[in-house]
Protein backbone atom coordinates (compact mmCIF):
# COMPACT_ATOMS: atom_id res chain seq x y z
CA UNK A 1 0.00 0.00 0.00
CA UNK A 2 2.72 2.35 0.83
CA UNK A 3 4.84 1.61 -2.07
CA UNK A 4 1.70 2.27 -4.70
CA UNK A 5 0.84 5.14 -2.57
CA UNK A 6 4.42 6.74 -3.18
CA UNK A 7 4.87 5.80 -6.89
CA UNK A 8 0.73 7.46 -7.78
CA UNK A 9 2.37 10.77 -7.84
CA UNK A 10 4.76 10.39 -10.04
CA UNK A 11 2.82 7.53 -12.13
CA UNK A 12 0.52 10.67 -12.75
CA UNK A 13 2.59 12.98 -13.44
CA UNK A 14 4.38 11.21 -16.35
CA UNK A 15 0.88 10.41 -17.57
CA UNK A 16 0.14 14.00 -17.45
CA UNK A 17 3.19 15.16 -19.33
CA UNK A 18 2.64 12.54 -22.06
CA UNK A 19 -1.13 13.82 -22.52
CA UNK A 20 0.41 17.26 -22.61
CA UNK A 21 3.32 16.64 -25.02
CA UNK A 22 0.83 14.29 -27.37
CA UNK A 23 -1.90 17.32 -27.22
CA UNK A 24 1.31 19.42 -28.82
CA UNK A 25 1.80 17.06 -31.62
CA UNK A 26 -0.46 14.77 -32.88
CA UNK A 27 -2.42 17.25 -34.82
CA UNK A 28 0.20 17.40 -37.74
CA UNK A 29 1.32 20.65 -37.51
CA UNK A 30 4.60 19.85 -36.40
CA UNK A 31 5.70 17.63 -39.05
CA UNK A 32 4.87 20.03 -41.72
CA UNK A 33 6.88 22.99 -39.87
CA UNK A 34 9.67 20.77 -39.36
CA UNK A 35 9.28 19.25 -42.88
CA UNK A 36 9.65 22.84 -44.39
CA UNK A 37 13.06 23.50 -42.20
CA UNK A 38 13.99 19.95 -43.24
CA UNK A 39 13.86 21.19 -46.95
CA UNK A 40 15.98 24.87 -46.00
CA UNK A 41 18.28 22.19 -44.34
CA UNK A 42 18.57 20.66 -47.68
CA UNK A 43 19.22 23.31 -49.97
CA UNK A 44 21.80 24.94 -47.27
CA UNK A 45 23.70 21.96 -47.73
CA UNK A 46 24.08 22.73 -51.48
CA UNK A 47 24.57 26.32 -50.81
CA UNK A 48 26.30 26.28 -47.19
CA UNK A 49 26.19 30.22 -46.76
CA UNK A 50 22.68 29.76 -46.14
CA UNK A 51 23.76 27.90 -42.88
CA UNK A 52 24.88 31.23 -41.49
CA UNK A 53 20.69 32.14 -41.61
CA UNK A 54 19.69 28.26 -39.97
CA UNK A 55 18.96 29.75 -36.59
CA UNK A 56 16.90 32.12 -38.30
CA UNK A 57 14.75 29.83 -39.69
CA UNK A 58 14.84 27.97 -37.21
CA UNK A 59 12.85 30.51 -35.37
CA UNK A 60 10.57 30.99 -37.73
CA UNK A 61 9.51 28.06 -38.09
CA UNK A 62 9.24 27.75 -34.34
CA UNK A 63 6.97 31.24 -34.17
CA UNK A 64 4.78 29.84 -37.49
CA UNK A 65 3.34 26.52 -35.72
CA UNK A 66 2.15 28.18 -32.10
CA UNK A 67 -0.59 29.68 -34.29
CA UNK A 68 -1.14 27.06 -36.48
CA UNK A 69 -1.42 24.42 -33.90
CA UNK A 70 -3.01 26.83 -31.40
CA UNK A 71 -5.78 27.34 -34.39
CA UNK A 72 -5.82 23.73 -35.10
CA UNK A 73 -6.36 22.31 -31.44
CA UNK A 74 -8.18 25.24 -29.48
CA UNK A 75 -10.96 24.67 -31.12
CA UNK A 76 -10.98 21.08 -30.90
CA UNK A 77 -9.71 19.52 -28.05
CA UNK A 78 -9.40 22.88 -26.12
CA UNK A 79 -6.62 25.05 -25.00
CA UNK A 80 -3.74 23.24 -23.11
CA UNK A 81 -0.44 24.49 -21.45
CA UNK A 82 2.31 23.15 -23.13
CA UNK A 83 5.03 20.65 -21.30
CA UNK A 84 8.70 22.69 -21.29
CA UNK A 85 10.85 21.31 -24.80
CA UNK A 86 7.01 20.48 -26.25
CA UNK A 87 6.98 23.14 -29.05
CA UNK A 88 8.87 22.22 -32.23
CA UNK A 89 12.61 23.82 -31.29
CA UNK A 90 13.76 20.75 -30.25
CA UNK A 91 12.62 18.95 -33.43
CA UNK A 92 14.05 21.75 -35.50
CA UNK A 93 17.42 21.95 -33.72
CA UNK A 94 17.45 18.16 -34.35
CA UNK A 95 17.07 18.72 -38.20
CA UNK A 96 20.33 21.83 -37.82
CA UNK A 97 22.17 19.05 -35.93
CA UNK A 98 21.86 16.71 -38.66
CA UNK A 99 23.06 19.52 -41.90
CA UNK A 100 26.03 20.49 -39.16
CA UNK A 101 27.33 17.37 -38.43
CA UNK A 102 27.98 15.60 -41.26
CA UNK A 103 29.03 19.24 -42.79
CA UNK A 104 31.70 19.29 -40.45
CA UNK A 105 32.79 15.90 -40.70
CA UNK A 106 33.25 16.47 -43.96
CA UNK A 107 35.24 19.49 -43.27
CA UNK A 108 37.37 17.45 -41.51
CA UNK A 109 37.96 15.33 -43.66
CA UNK A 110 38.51 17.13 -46.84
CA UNK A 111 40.77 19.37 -45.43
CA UNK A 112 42.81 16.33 -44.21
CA UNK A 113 43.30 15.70 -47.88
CA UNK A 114 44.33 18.96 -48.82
CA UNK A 115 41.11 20.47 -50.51
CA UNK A 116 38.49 21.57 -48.16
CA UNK A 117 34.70 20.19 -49.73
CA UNK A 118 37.03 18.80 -52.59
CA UNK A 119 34.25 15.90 -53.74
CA UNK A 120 36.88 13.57 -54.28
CA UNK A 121 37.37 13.14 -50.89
CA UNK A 122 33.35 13.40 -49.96
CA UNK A 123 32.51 10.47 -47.21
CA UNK A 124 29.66 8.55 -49.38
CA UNK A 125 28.35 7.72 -45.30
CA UNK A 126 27.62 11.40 -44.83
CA UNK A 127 23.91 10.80 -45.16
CA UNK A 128 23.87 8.20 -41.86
CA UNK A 129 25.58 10.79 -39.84
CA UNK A 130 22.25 12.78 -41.04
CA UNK A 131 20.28 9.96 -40.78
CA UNK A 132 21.06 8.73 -36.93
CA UNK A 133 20.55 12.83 -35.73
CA UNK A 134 16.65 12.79 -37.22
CA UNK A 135 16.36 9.06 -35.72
CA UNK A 136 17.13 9.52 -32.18
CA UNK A 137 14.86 13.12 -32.46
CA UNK A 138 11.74 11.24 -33.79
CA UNK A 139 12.24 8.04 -31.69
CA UNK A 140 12.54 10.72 -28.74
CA UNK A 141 9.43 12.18 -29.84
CA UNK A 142 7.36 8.95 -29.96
CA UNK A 143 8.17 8.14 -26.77
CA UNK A 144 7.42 11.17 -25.47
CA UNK A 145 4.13 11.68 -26.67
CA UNK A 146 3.56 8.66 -27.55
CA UNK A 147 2.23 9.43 -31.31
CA UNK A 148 2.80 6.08 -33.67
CA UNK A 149 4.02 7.96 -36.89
CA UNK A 150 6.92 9.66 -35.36
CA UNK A 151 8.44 5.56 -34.86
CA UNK A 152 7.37 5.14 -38.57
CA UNK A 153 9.39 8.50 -39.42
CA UNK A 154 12.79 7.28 -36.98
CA UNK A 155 13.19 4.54 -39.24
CA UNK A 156 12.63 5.91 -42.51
CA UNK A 157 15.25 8.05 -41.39
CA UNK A 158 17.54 5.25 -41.47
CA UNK A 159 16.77 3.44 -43.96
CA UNK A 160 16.57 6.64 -46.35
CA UNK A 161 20.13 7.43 -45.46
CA UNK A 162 21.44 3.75 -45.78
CA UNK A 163 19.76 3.77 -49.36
CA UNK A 164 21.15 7.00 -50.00
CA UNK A 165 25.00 5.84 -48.33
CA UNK A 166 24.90 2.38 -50.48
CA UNK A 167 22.61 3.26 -53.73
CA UNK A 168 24.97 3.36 -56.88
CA UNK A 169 24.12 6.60 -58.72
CA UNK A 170 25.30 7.71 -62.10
CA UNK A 171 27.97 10.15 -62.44
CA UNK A 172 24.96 12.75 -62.56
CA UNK A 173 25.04 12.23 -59.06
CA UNK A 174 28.01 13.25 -56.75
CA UNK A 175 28.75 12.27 -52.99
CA UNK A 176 27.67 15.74 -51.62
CA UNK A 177 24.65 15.49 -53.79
CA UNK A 178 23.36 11.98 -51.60
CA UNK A 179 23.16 14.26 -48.25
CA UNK A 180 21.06 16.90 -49.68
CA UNK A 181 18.83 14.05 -51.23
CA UNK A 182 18.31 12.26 -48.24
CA UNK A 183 17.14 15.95 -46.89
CA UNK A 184 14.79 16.49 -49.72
CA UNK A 185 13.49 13.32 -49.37
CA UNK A 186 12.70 13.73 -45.60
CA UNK A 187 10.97 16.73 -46.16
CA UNK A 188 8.92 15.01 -48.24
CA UNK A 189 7.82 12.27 -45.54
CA UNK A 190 7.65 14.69 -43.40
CA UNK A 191 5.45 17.13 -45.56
CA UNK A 192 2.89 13.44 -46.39
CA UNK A 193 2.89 12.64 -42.97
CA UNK A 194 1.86 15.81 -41.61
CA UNK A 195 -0.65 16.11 -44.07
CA UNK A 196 -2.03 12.86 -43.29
CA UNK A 197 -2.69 13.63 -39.72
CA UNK A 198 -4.03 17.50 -40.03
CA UNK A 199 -6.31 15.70 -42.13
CA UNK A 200 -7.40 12.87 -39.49
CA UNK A 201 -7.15 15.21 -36.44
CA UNK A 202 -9.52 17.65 -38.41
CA UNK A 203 -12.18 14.73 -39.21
CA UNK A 204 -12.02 12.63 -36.46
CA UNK A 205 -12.40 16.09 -33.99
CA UNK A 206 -14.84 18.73 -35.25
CA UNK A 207 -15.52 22.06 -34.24
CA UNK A 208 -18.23 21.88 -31.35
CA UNK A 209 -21.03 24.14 -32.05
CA UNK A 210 -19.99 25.95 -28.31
CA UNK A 211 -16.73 26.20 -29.47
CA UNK A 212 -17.11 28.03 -33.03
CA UNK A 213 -19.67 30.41 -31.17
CA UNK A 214 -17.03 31.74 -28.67
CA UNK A 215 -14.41 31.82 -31.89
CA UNK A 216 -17.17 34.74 -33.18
């Protein structure tokens, strides 16, 4: 009795902060924030001056979803304080983590040769690097909130940038070229996925008649 009396509290409380961190993501509005950064991500890999501008984004991205998730749930499922690390900075900084570290692996290792970003000495692997960073973010997610699509998008994550490590493009294709696809691809998943579930989370939760009244 004691010991179920002492562990209640904090049973609860995790419960609580899953509700709470599930209430901040499972409408869909996250993925396609984060899918949009994913895709500046992409291109800044191609163009690496636009890293200098990634925190930027980054915040705007961040300051774009309150109101469209605020819109999206309020009205639904009602207005909810948000858990600390709920909103989508963490997610986003995930995505900046994976462009900067295999960017500066590659650094590294270019430079070793001689030539910094000479392509001849490109890491074909750079995409895993990529690929683990967005992994361990959505997997983190999903077991945070608990939502079933962010364990679906942790392991496309790996198994886009294995494909995109191991595929054997034409020359068309160079070894910087497989990180940015991997991005672009993301974004994409991302983009569906989020789609998918504003879609759902609109159905399967109308506007009460109560609630659109107060809205006017």
């Amino acid at each position: 009795m004691t010991t179920a009396t002492k562990t209640q509290p904090a049973d609860s409380i995790t419960d609580f902060r899953r509700r709470a961190y599930r209430h901040a993501v499972e409408d869909g509005a996250i993925d396609l924030v984060v899918g949009v950064y994913t895709l500046m991500v992409g291109v800044a890999t191609q163009r690496r001056f636009f890293l200098a501008l990634a925190v930027v984004y980054l915040m705007a991205m961040a300051i774009a979803w309150k109101p469209l998730h605020d819109r999206l749930t309020s009205l639904r499922t009602g207005y909810a304080e948000l858990p600390l690390g709920a909103a989508p900075i963490p997610l986003l900084s995930a995505v900046l983590l994976a462009g900067l570290v295999p960017i500066g692996v590659v650094a590294v290792s270019t430079i070793a040769t001689g030539a910094l970003w000479n392509l001849a000495g490109w890491p074909t692997w750079a995409p895993v690097l990529a690929g683990a960073v967005l992994a361990w973010a959505f997997l983190d997610t999903a077991r945070r909130s608990g939502v079933g699509r962010f364990r679906f998008l942790s392991a496309a994550s790996v198994a886009v940038s294995v494909f995109f490590w191991l595929f054997a493009f034409g020359p068309g294709i160079n070894p910087s070229d497989r990180l940015t696809l991997f991005f672009f691809v993301m974004a994409g998943l991302l983009l569906a996925a989020g789609g998918v579930a504003m879609a759902r989370f609109v159905r399967t939760r109308p506007v009460t008649e109560e609630e659109a009244g107060d809205v006017r």
